[in-house]
C-alpha atoms as a PDB file:
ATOM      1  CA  UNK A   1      40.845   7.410  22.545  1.00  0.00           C
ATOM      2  CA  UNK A   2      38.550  10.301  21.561  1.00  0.00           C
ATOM      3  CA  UNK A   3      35.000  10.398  20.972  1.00  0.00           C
ATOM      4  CA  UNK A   4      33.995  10.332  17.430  1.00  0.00           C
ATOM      5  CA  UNK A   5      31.726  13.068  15.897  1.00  0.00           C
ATOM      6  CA  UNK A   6      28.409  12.195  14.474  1.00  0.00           C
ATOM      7  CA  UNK A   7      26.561  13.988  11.870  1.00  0.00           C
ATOM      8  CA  UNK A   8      22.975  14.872  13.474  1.00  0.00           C
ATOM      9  CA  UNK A   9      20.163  14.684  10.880  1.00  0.00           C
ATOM     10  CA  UNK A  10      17.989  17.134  13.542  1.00  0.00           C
ATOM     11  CA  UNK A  11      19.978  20.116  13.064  1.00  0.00           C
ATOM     12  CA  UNK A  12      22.443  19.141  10.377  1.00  0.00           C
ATOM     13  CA  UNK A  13      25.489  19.762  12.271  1.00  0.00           C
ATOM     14  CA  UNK A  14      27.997  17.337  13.702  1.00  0.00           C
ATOM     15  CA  UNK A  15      28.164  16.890  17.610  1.00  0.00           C
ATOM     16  CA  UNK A  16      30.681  14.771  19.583  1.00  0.00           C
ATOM     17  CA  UNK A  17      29.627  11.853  20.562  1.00  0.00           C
ATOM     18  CA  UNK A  18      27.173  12.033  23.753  1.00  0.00           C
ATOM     19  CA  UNK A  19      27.018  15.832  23.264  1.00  0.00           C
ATOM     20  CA  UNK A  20      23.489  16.340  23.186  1.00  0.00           C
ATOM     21  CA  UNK A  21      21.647  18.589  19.994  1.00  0.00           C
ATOM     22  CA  UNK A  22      20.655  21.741  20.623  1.00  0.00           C
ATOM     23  CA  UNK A  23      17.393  21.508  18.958  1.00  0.00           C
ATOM     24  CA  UNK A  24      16.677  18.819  21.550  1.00  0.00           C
ATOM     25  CA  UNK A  25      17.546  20.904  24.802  1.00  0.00           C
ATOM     26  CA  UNK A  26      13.881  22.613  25.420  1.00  0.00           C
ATOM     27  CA  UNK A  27      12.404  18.942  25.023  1.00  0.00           C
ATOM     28  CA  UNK A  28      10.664  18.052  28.382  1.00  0.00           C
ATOM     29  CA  UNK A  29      11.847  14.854  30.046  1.00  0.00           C
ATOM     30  CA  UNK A  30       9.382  11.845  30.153  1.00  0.00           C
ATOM     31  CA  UNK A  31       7.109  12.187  33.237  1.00  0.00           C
ATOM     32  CA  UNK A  32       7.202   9.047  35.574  1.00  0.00           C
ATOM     33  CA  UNK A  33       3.843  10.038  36.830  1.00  0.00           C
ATOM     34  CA  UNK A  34       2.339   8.644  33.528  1.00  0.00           C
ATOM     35  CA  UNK A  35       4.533   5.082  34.345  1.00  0.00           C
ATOM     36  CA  UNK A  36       1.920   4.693  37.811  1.00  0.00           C
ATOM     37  CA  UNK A  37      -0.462   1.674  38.225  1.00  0.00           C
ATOM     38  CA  UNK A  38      -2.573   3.058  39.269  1.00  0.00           C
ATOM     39  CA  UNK A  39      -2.953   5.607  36.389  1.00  0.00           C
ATOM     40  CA  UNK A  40      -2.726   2.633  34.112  1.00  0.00           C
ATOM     41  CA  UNK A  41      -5.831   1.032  36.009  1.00  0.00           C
ATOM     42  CA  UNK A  42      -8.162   3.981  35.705  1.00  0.00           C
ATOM     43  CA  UNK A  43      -7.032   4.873  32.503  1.00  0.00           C
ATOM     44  CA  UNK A  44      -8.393   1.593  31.384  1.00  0.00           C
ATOM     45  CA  UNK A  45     -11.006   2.017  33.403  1.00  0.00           C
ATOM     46  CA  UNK A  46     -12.454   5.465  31.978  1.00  0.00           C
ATOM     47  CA  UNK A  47     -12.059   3.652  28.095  1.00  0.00           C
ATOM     48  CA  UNK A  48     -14.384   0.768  29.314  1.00  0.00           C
ATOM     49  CA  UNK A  49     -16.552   3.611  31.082  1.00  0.00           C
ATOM     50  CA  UNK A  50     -16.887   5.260  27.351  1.00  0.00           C
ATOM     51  CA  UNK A  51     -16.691   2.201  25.234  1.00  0.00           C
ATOM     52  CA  UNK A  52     -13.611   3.703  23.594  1.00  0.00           C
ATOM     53  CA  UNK A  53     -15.195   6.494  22.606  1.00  0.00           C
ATOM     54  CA  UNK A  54     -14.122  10.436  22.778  1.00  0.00           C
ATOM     55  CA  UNK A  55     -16.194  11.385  26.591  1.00  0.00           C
ATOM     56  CA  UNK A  56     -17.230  14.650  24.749  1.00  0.00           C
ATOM     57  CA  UNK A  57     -18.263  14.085  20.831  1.00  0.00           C
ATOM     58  CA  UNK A  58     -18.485  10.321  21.073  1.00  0.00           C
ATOM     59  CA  UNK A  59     -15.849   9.670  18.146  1.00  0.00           C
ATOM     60  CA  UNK A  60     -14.175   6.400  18.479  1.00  0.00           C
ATOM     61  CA  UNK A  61     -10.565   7.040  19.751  1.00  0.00           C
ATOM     62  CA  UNK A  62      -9.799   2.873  20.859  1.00  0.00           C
ATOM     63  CA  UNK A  63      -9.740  -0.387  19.783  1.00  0.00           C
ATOM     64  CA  UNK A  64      -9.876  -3.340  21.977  1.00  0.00           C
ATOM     65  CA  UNK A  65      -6.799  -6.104  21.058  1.00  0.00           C
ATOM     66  CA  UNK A  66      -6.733  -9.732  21.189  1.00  0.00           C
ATOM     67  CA  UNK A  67      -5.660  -9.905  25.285  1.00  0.00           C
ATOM     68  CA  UNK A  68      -8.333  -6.967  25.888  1.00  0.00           C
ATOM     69  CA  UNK A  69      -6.325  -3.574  26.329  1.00  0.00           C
ATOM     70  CA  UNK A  70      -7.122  -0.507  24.866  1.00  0.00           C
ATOM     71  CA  UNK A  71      -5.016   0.640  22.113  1.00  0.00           C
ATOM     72  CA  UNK A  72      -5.687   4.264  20.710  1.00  0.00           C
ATOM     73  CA  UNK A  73      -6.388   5.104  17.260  1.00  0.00           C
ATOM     74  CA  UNK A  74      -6.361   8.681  17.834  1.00  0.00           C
ATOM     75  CA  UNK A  75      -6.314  11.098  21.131  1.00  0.00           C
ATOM     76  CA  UNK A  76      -5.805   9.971  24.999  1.00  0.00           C
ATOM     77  CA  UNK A  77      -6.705  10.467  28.188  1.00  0.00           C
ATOM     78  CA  UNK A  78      -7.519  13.877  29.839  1.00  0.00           C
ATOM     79  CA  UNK A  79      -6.551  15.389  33.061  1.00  0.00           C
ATOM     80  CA  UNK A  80      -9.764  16.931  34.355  1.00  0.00           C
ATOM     81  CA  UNK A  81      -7.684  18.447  37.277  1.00  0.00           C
ATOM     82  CA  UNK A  82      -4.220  19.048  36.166  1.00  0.00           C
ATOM     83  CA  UNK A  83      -1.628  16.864  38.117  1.00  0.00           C
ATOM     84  CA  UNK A  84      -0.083  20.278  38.407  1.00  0.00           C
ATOM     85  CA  UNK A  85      -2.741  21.786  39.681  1.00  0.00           C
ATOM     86  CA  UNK A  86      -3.066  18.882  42.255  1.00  0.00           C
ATOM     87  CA  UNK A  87      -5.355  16.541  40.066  1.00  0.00           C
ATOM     88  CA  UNK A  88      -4.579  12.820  40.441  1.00  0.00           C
ATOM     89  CA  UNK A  89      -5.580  10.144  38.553  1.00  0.00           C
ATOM     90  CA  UNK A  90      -8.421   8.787  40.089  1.00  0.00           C
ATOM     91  CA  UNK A  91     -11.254   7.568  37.510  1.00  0.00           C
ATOM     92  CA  UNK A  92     -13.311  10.409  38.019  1.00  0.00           C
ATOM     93  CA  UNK A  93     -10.852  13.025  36.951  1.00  0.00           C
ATOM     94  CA  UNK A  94      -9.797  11.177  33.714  1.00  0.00           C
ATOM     95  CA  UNK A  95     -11.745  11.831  30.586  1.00  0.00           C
ATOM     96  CA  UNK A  96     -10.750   9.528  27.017  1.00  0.00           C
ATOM     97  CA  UNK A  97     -10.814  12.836  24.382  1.00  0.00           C
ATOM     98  CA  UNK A  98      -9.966  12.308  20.487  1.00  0.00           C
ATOM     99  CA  UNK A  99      -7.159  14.660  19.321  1.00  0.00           C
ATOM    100  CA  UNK A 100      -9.798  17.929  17.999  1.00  0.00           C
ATOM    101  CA  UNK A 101     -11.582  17.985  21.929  1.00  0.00           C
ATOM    102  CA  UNK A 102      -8.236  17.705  23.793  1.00  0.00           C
ATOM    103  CA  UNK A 103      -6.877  20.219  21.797  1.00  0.00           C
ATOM    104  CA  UNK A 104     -10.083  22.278  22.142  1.00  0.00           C
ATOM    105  CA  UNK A 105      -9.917  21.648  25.892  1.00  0.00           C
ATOM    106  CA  UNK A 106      -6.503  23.102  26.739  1.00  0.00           C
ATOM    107  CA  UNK A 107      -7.728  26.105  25.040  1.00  0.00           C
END
């Protein structure tokens, strides 16, 4: 049996089935490193350390939900360090930043 072909509404072209678009090759891969506890933990932790606000022009960037987590309106959590510059993600080196001051920060 062969695989059907599928029109792709990326690139408007049809693919094979399980043939990947081209459009969607240069996509990076989801990083595990984001998936760790312990980034989860300190994550929360540096929102409750800044009230869900943005750590550098104080904008609300979180909302607390019924069971207590953090849910972002806008923004997320800064890297001080880079992890690929050997930064981890221990509560010091996490900063919450609203979408204008992250941007402005990887400047």
């Amino acid at each position: 049996m062969s695989k059907m072909a599928m029109w792709c509404p990326r690139c408007n072209q049809i693919h094979e089935r399980g043939q990947r678009c081209p459009l969607r090759k240069g996509r990076p891969k989801h990083n595990k490193q984001y998936d760790d506890a312990e980034y989860r933990r300190n994550r929360r932790r540096a929102l409750d350390r800044t009230q869900g606000r943005c750590a550098r022009c104080g904008r609300l960037i979180a909302d607390r939900d019924s069971r207590g987590e953090w849910r972002m309106r806008e923004g997320g959590v800064h890297h001080i360090v880079n992890l690929k510059e050997g930064g981890g993600h221990a509560t010091g080196n996490l900063a919450p930043l609203c979408d204008e001051c992250h941007l402005f920060m990887h400047r």
